[in-house]
PDB file of N, CA and C in Angstrom:
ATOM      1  N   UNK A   1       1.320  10.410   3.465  1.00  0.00           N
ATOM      2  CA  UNK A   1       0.356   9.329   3.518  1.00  0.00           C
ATOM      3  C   UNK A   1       0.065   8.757   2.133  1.00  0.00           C
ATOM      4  N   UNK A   2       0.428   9.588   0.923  1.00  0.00           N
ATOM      5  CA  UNK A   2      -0.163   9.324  -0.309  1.00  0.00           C
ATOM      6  C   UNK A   2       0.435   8.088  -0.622  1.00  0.00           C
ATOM      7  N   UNK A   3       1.857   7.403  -0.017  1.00  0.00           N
ATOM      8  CA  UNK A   3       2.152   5.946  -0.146  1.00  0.00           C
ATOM      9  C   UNK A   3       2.270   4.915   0.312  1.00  0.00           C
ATOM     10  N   UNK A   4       1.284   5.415   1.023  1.00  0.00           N
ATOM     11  CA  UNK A   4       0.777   4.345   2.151  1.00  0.00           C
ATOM     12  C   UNK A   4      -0.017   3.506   2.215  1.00  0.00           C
ATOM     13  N   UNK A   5      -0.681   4.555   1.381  1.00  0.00           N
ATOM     14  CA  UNK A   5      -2.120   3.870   0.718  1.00  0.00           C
ATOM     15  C   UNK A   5      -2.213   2.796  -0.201  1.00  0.00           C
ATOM     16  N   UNK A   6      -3.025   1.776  -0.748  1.00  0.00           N
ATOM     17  CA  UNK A   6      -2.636   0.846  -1.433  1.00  0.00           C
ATOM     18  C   UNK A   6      -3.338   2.124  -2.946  1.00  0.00           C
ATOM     19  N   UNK A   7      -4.189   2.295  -3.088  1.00  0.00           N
ATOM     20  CA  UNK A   7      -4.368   3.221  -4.171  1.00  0.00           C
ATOM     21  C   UNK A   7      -3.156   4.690  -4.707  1.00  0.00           C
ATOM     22  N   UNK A   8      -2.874   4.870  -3.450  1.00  0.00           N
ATOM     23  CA  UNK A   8      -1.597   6.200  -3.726  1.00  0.00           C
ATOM     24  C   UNK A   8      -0.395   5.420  -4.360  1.00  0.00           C
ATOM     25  N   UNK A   9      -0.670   4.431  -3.869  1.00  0.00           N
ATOM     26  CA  UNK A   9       1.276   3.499  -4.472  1.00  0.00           C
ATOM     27  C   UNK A   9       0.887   3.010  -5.674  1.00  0.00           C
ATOM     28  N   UNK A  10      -0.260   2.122  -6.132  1.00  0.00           N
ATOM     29  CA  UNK A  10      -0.730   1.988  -7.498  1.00  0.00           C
ATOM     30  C   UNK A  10      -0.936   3.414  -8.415  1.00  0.00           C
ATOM     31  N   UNK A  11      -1.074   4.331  -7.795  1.00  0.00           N
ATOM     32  CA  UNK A  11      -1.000   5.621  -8.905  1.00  0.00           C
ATOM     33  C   UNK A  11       0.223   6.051  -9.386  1.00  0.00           C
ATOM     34  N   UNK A  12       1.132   5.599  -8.336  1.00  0.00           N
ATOM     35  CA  UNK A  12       2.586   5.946  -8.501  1.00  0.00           C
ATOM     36  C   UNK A  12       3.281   4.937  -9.857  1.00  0.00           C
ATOM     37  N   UNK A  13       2.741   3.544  -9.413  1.00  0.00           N
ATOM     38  CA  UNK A  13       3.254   2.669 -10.331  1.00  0.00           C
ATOM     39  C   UNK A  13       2.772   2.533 -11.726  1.00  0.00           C
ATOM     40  N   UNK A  14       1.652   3.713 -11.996  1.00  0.00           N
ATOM     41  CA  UNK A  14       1.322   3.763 -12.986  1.00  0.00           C
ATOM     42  C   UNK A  14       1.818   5.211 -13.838  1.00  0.00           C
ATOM     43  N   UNK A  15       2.800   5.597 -13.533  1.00  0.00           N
ATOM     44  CA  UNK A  15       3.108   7.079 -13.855  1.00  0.00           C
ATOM     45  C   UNK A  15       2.413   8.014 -13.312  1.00  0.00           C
ATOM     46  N   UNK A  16       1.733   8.097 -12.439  1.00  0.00           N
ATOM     47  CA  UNK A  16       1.012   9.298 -12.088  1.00  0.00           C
ATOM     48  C   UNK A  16       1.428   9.690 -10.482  1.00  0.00           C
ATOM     49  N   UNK A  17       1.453  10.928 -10.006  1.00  0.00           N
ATOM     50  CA  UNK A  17       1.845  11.513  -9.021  1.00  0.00           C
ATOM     51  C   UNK A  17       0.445  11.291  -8.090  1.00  0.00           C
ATOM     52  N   UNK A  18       0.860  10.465  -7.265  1.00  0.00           N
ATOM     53  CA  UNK A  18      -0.413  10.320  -6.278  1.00  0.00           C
ATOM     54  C   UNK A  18      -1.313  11.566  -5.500  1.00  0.00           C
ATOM     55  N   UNK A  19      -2.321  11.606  -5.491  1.00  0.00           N
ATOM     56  CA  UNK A  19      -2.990  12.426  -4.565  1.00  0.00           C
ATOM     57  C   UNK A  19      -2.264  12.618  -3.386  1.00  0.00           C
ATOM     58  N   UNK A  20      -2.450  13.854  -3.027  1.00  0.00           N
ATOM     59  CA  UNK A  20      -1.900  14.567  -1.517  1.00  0.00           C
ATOM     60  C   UNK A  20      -0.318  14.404  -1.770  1.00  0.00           C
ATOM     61  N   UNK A  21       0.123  14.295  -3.155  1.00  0.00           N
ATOM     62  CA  UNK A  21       1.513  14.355  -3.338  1.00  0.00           C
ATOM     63  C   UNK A  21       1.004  15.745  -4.292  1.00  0.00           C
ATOM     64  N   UNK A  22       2.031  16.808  -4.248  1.00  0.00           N
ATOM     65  CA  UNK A  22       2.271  18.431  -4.698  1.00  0.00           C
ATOM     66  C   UNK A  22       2.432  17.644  -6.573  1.00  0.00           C
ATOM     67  N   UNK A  23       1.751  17.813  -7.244  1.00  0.00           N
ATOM     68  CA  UNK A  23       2.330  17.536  -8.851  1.00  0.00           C
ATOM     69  C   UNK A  23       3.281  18.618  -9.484  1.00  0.00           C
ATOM     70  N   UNK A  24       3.553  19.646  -8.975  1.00  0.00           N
ATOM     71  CA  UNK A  24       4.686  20.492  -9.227  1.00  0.00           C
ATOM     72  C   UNK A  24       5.977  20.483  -8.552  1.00  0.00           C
ATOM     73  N   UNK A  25       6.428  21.351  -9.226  1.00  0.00           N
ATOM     74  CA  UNK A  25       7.458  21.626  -8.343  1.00  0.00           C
ATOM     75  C   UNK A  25       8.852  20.496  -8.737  1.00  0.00           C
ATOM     76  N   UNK A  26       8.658  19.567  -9.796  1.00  0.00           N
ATOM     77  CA  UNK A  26       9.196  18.749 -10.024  1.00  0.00           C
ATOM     78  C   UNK A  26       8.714  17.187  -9.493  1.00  0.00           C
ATOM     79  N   UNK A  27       8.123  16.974  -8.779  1.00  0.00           N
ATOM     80  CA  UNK A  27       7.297  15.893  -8.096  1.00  0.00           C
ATOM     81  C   UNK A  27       6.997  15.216  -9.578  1.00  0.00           C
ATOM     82  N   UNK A  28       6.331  15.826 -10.398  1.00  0.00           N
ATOM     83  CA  UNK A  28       5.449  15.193 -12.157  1.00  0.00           C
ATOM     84  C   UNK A  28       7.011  14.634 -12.610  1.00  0.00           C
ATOM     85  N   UNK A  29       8.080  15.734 -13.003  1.00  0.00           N
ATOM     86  CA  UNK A  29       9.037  15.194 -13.516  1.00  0.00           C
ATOM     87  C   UNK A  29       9.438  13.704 -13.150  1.00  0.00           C
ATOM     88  N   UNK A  30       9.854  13.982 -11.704  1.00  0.00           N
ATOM     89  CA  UNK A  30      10.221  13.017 -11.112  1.00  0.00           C
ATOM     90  C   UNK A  30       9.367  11.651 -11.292  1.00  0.00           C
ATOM     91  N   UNK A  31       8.223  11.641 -10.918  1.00  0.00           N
ATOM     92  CA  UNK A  31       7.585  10.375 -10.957  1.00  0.00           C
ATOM     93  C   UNK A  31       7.578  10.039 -12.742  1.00  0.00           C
ATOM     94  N   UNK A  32       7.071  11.150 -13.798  1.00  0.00           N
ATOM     95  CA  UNK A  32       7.627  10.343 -14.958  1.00  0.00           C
ATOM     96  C   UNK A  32       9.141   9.954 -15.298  1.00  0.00           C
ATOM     97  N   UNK A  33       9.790  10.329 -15.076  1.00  0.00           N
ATOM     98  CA  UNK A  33      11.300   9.692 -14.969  1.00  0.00           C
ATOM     99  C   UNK A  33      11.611   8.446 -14.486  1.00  0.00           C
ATOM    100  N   UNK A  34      11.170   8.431 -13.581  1.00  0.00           N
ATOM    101  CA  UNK A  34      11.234   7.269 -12.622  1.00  0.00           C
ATOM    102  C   UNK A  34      10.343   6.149 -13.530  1.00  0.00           C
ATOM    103  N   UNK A  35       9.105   6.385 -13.698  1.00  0.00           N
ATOM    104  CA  UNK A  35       8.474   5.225 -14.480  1.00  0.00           C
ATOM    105  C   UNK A  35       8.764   5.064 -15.434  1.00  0.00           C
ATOM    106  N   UNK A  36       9.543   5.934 -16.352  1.00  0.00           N
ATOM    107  CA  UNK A  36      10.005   5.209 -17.858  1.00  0.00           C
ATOM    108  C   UNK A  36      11.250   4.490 -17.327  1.00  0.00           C
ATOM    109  N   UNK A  37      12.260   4.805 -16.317  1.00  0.00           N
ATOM    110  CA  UNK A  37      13.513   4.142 -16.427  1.00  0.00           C
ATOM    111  C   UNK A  37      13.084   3.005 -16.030  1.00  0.00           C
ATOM    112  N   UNK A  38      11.961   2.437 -15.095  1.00  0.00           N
ATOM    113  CA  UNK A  38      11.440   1.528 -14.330  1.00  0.00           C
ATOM    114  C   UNK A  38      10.962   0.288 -15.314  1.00  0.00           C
ATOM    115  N   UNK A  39       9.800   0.862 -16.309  1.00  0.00           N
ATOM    116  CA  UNK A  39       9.524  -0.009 -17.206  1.00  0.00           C
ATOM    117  C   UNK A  39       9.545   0.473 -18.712  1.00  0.00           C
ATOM    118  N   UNK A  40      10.034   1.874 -19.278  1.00  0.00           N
ATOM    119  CA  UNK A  40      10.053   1.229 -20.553  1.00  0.00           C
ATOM    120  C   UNK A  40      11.876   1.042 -20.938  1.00  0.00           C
ATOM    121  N   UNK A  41      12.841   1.998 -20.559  1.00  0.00           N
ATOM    122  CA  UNK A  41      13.848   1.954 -20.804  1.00  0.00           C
ATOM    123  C   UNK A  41      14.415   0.306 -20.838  1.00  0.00           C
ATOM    124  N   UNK A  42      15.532   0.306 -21.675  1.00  0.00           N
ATOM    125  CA  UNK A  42      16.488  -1.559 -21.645  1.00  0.00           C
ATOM    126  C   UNK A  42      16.908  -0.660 -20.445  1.00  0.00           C
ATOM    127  N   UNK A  43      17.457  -2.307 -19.780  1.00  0.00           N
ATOM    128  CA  UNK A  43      18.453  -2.278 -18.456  1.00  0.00           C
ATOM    129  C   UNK A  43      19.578  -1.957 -19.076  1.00  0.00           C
ATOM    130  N   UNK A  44      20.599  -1.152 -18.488  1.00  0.00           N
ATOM    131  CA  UNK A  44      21.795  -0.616 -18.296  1.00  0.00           C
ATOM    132  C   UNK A  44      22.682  -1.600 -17.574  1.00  0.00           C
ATOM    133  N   UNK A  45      23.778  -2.424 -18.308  1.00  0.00           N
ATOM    134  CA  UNK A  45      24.716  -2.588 -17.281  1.00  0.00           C
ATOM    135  C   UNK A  45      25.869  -1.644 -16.729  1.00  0.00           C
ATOM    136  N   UNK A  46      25.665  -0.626 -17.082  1.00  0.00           N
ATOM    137  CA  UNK A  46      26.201   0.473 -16.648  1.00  0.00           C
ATOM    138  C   UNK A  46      26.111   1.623 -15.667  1.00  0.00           C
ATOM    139  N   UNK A  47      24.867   1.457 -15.187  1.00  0.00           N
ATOM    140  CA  UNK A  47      23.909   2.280 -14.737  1.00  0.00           C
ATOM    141  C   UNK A  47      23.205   1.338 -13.066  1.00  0.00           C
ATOM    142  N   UNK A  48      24.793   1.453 -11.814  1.00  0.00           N
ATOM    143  CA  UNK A  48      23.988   1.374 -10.833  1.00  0.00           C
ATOM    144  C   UNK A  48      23.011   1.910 -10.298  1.00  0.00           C
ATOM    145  N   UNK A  49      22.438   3.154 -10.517  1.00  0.00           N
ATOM    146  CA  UNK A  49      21.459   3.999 -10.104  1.00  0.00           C
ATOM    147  C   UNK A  49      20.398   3.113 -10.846  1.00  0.00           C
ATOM    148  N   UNK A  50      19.899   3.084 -12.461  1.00  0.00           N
ATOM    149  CA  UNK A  50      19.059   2.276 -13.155  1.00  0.00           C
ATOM    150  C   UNK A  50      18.636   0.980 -11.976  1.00  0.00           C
ATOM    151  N   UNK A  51      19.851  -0.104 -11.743  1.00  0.00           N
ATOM    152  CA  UNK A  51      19.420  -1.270 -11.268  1.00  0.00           C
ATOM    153  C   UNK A  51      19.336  -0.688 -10.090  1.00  0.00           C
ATOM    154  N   UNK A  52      19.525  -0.031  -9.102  1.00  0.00           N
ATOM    155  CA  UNK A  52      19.040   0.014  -7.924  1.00  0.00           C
ATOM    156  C   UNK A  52      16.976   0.447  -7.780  1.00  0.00           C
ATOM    157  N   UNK A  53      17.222   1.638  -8.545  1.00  0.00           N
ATOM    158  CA  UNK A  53      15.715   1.978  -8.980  1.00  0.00           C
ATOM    159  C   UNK A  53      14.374   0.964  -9.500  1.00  0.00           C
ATOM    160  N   UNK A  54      15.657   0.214 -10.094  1.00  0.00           N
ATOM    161  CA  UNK A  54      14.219  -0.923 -10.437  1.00  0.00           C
ATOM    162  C   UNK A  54      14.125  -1.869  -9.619  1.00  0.00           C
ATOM    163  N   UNK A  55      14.891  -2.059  -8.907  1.00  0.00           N
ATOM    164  CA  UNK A  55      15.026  -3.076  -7.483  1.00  0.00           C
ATOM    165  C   UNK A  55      14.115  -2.679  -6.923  1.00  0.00           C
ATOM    166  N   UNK A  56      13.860  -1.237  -6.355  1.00  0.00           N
ATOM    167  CA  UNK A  56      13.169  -0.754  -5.306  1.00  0.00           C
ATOM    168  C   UNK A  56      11.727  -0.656  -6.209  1.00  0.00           C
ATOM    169  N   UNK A  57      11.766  -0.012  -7.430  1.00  0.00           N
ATOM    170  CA  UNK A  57      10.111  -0.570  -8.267  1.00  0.00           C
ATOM    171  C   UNK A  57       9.461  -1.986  -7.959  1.00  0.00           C
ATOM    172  N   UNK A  58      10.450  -2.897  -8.036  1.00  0.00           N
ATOM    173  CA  UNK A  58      10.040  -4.256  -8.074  1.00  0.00           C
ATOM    174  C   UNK A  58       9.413  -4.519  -6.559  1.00  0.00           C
ATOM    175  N   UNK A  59      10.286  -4.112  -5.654  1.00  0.00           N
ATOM    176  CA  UNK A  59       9.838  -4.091  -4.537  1.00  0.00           C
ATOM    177  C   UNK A  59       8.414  -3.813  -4.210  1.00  0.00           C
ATOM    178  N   UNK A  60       8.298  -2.373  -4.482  1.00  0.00           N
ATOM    179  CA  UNK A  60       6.914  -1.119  -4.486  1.00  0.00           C
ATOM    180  C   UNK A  60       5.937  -1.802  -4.879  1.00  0.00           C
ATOM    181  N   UNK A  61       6.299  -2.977  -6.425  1.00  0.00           N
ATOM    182  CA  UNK A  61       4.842  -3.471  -6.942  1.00  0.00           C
ATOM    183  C   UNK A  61       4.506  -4.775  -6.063  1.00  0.00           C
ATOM    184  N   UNK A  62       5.165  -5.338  -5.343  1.00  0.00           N
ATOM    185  CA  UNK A  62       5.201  -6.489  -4.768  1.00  0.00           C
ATOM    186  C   UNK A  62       4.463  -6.169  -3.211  1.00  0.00           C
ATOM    187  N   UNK A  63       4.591  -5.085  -2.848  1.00  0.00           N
ATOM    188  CA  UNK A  63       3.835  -4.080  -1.657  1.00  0.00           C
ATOM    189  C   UNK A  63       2.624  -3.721  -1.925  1.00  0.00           C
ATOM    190  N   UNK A  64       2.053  -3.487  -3.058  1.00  0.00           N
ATOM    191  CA  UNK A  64       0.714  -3.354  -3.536  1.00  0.00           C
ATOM    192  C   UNK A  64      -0.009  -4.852  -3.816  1.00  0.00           C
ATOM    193  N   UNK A  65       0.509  -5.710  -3.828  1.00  0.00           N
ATOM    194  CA  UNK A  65       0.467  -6.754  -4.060  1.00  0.00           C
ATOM    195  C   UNK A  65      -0.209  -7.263  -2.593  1.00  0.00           C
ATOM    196  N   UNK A  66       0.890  -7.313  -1.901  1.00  0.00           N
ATOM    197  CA  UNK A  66       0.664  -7.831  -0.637  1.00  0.00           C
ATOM    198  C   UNK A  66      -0.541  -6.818   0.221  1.00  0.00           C
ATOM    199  N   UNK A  67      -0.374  -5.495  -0.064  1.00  0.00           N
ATOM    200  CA  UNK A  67      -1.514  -4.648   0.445  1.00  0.00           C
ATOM    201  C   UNK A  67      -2.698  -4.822   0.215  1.00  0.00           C
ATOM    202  N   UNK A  68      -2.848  -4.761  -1.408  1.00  0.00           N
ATOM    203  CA  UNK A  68      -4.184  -5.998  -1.541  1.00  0.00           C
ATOM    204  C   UNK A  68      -4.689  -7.047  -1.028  1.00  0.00           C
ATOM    205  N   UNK A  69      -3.810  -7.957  -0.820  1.00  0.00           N
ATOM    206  CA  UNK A  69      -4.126  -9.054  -0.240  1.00  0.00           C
ATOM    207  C   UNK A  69      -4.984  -8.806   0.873  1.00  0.00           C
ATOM    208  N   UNK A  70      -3.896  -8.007   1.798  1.00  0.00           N
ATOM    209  CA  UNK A  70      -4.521  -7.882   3.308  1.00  0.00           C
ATOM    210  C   UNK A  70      -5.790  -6.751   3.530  1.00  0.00           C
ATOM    211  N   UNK A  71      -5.728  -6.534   2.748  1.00  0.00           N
ATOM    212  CA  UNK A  71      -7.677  -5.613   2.296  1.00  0.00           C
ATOM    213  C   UNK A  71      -8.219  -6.402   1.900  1.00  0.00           C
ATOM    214  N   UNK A  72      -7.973  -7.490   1.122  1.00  0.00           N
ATOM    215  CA  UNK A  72      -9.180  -8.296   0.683  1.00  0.00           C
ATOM    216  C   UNK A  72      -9.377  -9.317   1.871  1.00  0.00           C
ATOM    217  N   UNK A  73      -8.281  -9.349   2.382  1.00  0.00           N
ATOM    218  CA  UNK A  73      -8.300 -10.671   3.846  1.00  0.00           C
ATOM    219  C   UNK A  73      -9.401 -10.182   5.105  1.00  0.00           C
ATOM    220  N   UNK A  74      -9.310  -8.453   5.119  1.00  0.00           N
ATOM    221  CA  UNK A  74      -9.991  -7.915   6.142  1.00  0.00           C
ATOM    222  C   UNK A  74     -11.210  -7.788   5.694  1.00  0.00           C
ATOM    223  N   UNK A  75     -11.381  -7.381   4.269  1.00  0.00           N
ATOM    224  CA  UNK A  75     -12.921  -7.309   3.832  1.00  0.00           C
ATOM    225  C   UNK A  75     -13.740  -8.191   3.725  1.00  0.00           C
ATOM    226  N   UNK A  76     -13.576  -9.693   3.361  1.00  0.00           N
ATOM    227  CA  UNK A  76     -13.674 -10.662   3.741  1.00  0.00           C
ATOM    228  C   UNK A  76     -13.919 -11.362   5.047  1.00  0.00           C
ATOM    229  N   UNK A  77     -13.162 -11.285   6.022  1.00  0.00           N
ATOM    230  CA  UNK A  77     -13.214 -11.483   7.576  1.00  0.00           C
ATOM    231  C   UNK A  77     -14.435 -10.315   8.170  1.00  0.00           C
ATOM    232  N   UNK A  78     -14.442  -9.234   8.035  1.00  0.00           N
ATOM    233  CA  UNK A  78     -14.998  -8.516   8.678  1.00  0.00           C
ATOM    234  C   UNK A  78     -16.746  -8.737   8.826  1.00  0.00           C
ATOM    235  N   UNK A  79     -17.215  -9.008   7.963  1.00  0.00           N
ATOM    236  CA  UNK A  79     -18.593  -9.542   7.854  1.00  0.00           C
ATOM    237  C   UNK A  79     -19.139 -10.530   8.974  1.00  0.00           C
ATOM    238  N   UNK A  80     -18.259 -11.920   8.849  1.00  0.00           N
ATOM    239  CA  UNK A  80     -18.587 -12.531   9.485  1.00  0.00           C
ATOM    240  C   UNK A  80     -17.693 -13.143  11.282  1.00  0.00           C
ATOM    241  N   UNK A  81     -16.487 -12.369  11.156  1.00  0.00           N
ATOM    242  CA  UNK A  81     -15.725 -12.846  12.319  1.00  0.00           C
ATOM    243  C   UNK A  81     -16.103 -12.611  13.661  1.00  0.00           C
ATOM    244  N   UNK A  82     -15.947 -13.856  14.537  1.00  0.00           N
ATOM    245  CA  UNK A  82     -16.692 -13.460  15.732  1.00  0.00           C
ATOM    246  C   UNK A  82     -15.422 -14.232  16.705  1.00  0.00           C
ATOM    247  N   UNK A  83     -14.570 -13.764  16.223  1.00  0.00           N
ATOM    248  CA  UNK A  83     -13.168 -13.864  17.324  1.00  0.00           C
ATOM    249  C   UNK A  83     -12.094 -12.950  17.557  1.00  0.00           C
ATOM    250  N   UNK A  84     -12.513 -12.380  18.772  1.00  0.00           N
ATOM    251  CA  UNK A  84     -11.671 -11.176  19.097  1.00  0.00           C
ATOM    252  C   UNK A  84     -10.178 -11.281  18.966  1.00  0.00           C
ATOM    253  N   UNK A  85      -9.712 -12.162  19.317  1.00  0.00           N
ATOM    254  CA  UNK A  85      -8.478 -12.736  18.627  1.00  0.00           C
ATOM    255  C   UNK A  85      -7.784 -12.723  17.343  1.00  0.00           C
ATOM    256  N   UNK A  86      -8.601 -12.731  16.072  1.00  0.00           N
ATOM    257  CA  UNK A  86      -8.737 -12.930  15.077  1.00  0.00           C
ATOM    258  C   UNK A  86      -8.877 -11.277  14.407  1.00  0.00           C
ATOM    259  N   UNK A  87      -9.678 -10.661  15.053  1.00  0.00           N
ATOM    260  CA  UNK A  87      -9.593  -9.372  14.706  1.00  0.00           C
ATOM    261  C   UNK A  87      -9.049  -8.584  15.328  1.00  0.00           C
ATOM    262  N   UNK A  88      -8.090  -8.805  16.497  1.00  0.00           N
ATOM    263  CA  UNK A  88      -6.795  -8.004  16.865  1.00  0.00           C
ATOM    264  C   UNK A  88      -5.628  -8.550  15.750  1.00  0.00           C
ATOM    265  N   UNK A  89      -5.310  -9.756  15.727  1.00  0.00           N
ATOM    266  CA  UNK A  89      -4.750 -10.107  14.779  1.00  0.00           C
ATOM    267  C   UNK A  89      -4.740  -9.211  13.258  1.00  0.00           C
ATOM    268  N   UNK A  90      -5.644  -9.302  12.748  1.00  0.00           N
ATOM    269  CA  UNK A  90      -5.667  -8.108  11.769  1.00  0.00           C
ATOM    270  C   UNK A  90      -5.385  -6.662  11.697  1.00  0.00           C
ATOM    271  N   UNK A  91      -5.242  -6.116  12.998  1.00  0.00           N
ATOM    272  CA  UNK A  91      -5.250  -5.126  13.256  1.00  0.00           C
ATOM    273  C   UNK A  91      -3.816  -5.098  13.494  1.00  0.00           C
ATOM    274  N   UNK A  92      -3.191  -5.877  14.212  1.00  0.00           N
ATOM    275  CA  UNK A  92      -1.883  -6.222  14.117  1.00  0.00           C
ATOM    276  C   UNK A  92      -1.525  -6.000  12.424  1.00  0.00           C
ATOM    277  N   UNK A  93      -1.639  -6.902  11.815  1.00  0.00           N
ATOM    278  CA  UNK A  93      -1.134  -7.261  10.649  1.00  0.00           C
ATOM    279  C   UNK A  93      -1.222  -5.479   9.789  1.00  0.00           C
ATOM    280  N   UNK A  94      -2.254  -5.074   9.663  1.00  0.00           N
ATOM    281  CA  UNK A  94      -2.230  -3.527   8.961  1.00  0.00           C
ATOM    282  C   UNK A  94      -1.050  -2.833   9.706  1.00  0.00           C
ATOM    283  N   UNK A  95      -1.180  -2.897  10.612  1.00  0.00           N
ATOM    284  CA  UNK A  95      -0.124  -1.582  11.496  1.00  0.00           C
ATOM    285  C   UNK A  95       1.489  -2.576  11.229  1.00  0.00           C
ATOM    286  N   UNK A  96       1.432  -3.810  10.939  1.00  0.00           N
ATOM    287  CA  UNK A  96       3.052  -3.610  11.003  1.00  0.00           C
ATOM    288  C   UNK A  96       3.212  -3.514   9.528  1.00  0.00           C
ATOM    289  N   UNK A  97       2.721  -3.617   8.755  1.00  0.00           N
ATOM    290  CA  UNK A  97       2.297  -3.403   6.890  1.00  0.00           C
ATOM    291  C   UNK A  97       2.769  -1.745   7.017  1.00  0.00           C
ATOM    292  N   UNK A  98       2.414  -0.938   8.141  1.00  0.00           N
ATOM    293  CA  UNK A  98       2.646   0.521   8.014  1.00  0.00           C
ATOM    294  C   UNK A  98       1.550   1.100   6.833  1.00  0.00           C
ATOM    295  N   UNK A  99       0.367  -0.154   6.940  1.00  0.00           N
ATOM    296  CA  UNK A  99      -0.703   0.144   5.497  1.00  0.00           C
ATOM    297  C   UNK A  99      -1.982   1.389   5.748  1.00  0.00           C
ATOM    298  N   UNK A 100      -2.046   2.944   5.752  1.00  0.00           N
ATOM    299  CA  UNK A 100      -2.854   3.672   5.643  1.00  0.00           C
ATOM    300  C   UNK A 100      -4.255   3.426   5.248  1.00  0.00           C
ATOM    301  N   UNK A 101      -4.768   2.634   6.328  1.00  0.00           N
ATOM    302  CA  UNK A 101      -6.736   1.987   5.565  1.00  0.00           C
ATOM    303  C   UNK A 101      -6.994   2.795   7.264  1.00  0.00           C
ATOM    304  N   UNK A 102      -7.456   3.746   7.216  1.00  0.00           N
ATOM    305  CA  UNK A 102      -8.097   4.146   8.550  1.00  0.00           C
ATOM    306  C   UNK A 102      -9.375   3.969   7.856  1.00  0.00           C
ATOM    307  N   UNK A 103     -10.270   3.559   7.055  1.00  0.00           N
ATOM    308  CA  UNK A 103     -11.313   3.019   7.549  1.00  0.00           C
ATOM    309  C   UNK A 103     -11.374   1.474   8.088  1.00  0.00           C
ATOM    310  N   UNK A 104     -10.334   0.738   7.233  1.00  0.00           N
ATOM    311  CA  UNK A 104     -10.525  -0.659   7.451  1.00  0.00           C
ATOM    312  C   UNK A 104     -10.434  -0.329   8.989  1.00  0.00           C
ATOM    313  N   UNK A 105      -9.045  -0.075   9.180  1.00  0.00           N
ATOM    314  CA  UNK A 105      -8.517  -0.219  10.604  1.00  0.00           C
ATOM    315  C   UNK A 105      -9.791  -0.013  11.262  1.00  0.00           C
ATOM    316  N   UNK A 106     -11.133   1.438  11.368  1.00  0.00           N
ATOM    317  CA  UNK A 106     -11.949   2.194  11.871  1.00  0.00           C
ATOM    318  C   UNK A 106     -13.090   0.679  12.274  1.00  0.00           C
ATOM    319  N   UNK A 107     -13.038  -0.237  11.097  1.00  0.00           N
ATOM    320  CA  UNK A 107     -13.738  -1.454  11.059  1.00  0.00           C
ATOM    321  C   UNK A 107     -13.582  -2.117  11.741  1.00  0.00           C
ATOM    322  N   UNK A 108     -12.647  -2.352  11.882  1.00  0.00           N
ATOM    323  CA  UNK A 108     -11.614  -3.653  12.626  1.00  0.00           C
ATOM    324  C   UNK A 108     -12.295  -3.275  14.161  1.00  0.00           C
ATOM    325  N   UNK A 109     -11.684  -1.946  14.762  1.00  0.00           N
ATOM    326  CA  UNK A 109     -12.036  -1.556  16.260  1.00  0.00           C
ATOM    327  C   UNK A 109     -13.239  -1.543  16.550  1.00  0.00           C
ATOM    328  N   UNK A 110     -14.068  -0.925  15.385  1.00  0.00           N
ATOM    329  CA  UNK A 110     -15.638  -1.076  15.733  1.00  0.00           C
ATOM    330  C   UNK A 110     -16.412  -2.667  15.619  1.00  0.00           C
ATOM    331  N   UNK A 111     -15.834  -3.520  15.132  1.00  0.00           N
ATOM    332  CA  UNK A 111     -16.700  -5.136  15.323  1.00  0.00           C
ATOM    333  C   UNK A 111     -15.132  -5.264  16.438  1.00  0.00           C
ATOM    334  N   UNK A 112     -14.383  -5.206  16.795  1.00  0.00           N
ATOM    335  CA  UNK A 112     -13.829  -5.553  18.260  1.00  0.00           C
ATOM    336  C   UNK A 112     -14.650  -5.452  19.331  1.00  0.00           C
ATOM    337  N   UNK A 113     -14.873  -3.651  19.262  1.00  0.00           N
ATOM    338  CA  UNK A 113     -15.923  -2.966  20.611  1.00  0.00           C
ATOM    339  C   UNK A 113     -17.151  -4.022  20.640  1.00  0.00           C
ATOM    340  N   UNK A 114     -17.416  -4.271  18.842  1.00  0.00           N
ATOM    341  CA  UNK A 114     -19.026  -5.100  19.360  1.00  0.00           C
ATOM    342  C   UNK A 114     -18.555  -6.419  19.997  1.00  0.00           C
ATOM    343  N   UNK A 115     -18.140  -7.173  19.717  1.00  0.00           N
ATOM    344  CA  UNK A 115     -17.584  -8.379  20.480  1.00  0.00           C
ATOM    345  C   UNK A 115     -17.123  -8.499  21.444  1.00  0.00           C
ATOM    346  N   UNK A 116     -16.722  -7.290  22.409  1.00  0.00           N
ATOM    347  CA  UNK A 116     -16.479  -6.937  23.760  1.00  0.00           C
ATOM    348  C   UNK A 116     -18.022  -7.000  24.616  1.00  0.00           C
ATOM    349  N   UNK A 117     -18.663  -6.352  23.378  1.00  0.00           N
ATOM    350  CA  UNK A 117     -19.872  -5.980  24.593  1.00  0.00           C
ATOM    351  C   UNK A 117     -20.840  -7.002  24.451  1.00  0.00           C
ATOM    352  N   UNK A 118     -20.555  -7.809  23.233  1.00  0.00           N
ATOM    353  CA  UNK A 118     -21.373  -9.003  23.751  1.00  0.00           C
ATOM    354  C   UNK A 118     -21.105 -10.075  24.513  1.00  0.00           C
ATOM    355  N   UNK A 119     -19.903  -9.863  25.182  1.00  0.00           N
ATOM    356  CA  UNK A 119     -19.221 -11.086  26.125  1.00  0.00           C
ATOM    357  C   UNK A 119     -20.400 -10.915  27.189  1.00  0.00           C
TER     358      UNK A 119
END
């Protein structure tokens, strides 16, 4: 779950081994390895492993990116939305993200239920 999270994947992209990820065992190695070849090392034209790795970094930061977004879209909406439509929709949108917010999500269902029962 630790990269699922929009905070577990920003810890990652910052050199650090996310929570509910083991920091031993090689896990520390690994994630500092990974972040120096990612951003401080020059690119390698030699080194398909290098460009594949930073492909998939580039990716990872562009996923936190968009994960944000859709937390700030729900935190935002949630206050005032009064269309059940609108907040299945969101609920949609987290689950195909594969984005770990069980509270947002917890939000989302609980102003659904209320908008059910005020029909």
């Amino acid at each position: 779950m630790a990269l699922r999270a929009t905070e577990g994947l920003k810890t990652l992209l910052a050199g650090k081994v996310p929570p509910g990820m083991d920091a031993t065992g090689g896990n520390d190695h690994l994630v500092d390895c990974t972040f120096y070849f990612c951003t401080e090392a020059p690119p390698s034209q030699c080194s398909d492993w290098g460009a594949e790795i930073r492909s998939i970094w580039s990716w990872l930061e562009g996923q936190v990116e968009l994960w944000q977004s859709k937390e700030a879209k729900v935190d935002s909406a949630l206050p005032h939305c009064e269309d059940i439509q609108e907040v299945a929709a969101l609920i949609k949108e987290l689950q195909a993200l594969c984005l770990y917010s069980p509270e947002r999500l917890g939000q989302l269902k609980e102003r659904m239920a209320e908008l059910l029962r005020d029909m």
